[in-house]
PDB file of N, CA and C in Angstrom:
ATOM      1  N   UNK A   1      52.240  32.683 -17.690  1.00  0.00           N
ATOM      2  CA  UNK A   1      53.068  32.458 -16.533  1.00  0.00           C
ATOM      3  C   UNK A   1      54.258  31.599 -16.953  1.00  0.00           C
ATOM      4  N   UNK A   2      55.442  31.997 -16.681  1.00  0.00           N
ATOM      5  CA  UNK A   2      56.745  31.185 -16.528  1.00  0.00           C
ATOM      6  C   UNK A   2      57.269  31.139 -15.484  1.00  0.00           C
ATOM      7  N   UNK A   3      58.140  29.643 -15.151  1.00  0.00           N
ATOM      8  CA  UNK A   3      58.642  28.922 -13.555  1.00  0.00           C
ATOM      9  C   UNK A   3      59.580  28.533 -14.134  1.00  0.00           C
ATOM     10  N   UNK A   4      60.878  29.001 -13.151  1.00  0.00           N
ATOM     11  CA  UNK A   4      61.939  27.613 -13.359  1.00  0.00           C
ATOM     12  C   UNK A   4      62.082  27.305 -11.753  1.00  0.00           C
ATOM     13  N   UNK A   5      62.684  26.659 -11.476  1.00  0.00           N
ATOM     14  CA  UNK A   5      63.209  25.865 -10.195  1.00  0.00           C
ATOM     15  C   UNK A   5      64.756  25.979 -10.178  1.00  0.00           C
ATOM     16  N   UNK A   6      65.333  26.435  -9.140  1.00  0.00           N
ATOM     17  CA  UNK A   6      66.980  25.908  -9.311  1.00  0.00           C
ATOM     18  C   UNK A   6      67.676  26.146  -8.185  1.00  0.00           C
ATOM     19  N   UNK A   7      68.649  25.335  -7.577  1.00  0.00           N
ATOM     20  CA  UNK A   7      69.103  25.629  -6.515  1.00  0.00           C
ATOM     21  C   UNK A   7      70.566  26.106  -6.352  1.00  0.00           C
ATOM     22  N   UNK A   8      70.770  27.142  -5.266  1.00  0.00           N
ATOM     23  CA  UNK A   8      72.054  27.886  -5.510  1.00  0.00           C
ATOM     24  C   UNK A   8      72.215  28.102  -3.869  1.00  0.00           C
ATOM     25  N   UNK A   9      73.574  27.362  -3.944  1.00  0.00           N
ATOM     26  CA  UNK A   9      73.993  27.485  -1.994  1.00  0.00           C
ATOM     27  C   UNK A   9      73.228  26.348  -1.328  1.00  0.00           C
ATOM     28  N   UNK A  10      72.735  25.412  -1.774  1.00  0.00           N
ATOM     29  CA  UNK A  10      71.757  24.689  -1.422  1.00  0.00           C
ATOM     30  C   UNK A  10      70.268  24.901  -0.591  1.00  0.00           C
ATOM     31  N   UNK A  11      69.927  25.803  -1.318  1.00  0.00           N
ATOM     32  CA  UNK A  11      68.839  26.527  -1.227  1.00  0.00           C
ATOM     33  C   UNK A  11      68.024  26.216  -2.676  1.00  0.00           C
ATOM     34  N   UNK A  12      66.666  25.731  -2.483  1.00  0.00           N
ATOM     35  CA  UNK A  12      65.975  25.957  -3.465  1.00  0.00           C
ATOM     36  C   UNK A  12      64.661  26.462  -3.597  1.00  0.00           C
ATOM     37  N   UNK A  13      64.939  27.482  -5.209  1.00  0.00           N
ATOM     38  CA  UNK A  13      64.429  28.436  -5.420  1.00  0.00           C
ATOM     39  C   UNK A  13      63.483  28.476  -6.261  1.00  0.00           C
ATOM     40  N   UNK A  14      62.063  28.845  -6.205  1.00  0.00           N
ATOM     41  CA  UNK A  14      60.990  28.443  -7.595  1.00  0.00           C
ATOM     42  C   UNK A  14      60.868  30.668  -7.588  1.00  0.00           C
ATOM     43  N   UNK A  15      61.349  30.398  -8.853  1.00  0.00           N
ATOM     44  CA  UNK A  15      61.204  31.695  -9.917  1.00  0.00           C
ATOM     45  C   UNK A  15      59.652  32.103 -10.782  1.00  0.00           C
ATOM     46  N   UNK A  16      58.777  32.565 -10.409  1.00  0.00           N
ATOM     47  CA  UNK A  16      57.690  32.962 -11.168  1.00  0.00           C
ATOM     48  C   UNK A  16      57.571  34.362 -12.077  1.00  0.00           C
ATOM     49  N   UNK A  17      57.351  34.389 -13.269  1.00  0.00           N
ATOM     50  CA  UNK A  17      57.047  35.530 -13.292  1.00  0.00           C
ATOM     51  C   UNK A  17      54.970  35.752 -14.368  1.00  0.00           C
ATOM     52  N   UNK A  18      54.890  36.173 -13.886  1.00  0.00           N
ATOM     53  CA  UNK A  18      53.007  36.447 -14.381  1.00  0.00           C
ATOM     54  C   UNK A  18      52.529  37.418 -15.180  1.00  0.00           C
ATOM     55  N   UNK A  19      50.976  37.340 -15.131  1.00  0.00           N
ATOM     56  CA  UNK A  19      50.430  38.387 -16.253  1.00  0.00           C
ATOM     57  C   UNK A  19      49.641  38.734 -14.950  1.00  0.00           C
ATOM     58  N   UNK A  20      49.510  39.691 -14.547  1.00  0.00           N
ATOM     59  CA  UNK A  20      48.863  39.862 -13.058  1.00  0.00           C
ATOM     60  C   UNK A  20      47.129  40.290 -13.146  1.00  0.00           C
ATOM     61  N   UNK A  21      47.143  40.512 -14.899  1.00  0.00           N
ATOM     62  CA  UNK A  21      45.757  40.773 -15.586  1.00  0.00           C
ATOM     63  C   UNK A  21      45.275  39.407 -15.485  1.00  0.00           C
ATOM     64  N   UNK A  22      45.542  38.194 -15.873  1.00  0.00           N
ATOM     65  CA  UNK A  22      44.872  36.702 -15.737  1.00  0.00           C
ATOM     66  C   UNK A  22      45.326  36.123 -14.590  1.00  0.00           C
ATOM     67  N   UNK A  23      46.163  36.625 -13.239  1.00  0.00           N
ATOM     68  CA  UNK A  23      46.166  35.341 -12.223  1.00  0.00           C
ATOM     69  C   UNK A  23      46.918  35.984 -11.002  1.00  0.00           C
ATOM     70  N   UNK A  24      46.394  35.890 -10.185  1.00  0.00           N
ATOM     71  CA  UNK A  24      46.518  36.649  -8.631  1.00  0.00           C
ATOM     72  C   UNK A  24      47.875  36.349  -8.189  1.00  0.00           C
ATOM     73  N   UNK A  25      48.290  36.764  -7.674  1.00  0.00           N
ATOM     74  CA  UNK A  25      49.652  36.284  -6.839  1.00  0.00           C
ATOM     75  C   UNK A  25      50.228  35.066  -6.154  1.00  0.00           C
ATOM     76  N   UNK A  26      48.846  34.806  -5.230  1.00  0.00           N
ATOM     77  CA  UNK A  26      48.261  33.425  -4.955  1.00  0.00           C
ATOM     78  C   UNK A  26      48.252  31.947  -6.061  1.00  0.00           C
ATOM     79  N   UNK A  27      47.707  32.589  -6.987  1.00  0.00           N
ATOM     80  CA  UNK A  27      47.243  31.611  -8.227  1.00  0.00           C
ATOM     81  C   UNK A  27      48.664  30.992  -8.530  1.00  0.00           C
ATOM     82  N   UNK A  28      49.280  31.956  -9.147  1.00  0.00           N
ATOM     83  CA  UNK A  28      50.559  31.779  -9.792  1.00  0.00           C
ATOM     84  C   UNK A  28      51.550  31.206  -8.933  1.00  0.00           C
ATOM     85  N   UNK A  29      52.040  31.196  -7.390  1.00  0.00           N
ATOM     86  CA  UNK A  29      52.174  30.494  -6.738  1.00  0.00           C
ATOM     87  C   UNK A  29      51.727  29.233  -6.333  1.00  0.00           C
ATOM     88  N   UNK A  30      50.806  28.891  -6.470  1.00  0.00           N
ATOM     89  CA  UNK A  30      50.186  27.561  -6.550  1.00  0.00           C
ATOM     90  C   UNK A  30      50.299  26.492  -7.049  1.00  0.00           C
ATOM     91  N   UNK A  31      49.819  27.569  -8.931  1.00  0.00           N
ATOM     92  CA  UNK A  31      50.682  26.720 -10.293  1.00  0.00           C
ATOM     93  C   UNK A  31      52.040  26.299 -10.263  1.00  0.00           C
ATOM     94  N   UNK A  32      52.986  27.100  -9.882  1.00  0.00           N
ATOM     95  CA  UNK A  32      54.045  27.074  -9.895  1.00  0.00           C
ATOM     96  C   UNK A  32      54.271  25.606  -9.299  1.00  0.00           C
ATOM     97  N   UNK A  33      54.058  25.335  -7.944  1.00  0.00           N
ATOM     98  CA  UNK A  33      54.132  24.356  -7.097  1.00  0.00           C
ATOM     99  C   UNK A  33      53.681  23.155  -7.598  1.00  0.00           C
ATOM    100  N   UNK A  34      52.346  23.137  -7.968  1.00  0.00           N
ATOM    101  CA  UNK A  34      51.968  21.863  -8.766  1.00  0.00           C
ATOM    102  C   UNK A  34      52.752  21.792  -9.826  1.00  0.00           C
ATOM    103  N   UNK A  35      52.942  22.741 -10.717  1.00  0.00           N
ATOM    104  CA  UNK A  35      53.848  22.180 -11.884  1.00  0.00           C
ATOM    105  C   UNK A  35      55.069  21.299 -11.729  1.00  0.00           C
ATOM    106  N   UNK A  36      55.708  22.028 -10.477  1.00  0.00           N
ATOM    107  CA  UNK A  36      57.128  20.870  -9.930  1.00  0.00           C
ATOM    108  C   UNK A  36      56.368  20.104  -9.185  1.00  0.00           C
ATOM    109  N   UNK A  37      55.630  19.737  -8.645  1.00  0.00           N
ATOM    110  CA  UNK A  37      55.174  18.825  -7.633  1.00  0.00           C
ATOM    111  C   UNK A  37      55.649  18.890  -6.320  1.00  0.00           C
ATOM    112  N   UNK A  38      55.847  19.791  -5.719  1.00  0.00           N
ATOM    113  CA  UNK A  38      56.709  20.643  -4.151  1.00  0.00           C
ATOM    114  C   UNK A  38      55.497  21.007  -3.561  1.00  0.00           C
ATOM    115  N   UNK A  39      55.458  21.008  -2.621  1.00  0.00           N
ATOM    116  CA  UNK A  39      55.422  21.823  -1.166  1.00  0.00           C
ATOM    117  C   UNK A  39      55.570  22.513  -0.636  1.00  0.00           C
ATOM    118  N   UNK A  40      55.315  23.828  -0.329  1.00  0.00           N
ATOM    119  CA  UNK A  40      55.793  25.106  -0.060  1.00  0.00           C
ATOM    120  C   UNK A  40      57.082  24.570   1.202  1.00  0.00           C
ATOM    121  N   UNK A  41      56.480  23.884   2.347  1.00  0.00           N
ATOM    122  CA  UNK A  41      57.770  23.520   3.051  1.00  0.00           C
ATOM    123  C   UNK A  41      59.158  23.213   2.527  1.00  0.00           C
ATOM    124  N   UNK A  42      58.877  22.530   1.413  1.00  0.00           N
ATOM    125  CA  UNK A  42      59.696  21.829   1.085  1.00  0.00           C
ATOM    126  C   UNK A  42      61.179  23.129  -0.019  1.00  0.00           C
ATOM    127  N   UNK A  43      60.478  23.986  -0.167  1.00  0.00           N
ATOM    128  CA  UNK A  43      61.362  25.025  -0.946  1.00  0.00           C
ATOM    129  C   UNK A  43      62.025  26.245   0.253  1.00  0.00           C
ATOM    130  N   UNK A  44      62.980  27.005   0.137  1.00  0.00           N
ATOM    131  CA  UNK A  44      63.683  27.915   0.551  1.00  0.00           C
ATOM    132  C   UNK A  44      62.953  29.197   0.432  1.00  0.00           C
ATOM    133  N   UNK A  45      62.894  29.602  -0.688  1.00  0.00           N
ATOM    134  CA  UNK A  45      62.316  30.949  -1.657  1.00  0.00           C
ATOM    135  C   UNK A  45      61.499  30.614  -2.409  1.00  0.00           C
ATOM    136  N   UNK A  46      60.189  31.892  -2.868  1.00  0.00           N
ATOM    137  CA  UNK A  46      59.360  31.364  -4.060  1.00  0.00           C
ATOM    138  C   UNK A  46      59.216  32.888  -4.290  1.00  0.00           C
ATOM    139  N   UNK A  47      59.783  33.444  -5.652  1.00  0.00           N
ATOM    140  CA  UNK A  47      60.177  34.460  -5.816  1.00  0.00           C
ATOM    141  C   UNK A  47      58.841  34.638  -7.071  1.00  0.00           C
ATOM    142  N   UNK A  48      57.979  35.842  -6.727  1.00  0.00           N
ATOM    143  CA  UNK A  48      57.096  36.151  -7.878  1.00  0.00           C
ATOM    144  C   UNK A  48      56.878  37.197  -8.209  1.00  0.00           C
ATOM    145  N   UNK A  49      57.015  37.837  -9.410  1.00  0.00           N
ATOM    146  CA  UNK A  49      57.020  39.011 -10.030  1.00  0.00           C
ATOM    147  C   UNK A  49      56.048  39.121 -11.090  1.00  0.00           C
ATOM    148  N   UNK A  50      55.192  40.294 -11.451  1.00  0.00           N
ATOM    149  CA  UNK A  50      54.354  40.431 -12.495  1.00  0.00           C
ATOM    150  C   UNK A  50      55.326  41.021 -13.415  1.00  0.00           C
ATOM    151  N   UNK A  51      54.439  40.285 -14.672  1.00  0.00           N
ATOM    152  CA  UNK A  51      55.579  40.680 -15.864  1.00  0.00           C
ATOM    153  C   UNK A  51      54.665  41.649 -16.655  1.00  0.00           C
ATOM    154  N   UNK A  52      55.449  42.229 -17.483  1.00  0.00           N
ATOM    155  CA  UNK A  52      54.979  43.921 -18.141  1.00  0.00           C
ATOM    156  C   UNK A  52      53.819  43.286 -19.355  1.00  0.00           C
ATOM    157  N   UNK A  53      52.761  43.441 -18.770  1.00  0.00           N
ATOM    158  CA  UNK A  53      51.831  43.834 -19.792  1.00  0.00           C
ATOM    159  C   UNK A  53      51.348  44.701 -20.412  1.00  0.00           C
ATOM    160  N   UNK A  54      50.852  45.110 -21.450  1.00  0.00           N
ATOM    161  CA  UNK A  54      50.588  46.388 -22.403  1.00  0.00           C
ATOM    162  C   UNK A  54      50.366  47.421 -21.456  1.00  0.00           C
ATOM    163  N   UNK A  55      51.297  48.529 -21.544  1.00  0.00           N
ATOM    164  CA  UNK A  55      50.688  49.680 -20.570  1.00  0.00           C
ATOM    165  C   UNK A  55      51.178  48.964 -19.091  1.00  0.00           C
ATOM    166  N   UNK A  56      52.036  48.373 -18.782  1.00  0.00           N
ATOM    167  CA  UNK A  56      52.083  47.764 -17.401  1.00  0.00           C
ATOM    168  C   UNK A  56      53.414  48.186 -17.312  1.00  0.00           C
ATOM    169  N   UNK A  57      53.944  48.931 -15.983  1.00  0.00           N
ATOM    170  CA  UNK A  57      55.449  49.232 -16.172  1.00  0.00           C
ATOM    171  C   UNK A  57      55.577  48.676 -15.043  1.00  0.00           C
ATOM    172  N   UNK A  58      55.030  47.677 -13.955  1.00  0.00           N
ATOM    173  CA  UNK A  58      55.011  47.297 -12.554  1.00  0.00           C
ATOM    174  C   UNK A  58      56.479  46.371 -12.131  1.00  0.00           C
ATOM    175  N   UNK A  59      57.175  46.721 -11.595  1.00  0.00           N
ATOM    176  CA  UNK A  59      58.317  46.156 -11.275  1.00  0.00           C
ATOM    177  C   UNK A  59      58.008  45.635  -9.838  1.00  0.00           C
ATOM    178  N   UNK A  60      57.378  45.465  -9.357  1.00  0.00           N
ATOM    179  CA  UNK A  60      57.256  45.019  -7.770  1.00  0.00           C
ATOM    180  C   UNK A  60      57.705  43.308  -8.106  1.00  0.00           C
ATOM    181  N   UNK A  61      58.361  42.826  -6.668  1.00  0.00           N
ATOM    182  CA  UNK A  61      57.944  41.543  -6.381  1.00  0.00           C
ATOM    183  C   UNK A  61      57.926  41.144  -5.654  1.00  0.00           C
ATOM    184  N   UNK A  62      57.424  40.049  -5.424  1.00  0.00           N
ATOM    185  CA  UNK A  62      56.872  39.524  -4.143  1.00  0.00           C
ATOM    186  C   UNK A  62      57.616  38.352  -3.561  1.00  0.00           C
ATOM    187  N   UNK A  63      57.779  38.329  -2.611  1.00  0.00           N
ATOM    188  CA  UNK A  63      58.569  37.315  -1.984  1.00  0.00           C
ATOM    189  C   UNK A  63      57.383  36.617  -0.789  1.00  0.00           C
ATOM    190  N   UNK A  64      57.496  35.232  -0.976  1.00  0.00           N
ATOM    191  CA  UNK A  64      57.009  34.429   0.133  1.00  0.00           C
ATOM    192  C   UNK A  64      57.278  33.564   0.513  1.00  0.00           C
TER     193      UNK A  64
END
């Protein structure tokens, strides 16, 4: 899993992207949050996408 954080328009944004084989959608959102130490209130966007694993061509993402 990789996160950055960054804000644009004064909006801020936590960026995820995952291995969707080791960690639910949920999960990785979570991590994300504890890693910055935030609050879901406290952010604008939390943008999460599974990233291409072997044989994985999944482009979806998820917004919450």
């Amino acid at each position: 899993m990789t996160s950055r954080i960054r804000t644009e328009n004064g909006k801020t944004w936590i960026e995820v992207t995952y291995d969707p084989q080791k960690l639910d959608w949920n999960d990785c959102i979570a991590a994300a949050l504890a890693a910055y130490g935030v609050r879901r209130e406290q952010l604008t966007v939390i943008l999460a996408k599974p990233g291409r694993a072997a044989g994985n061509n999944n482009n979806q993402m998820g917004i919450w």
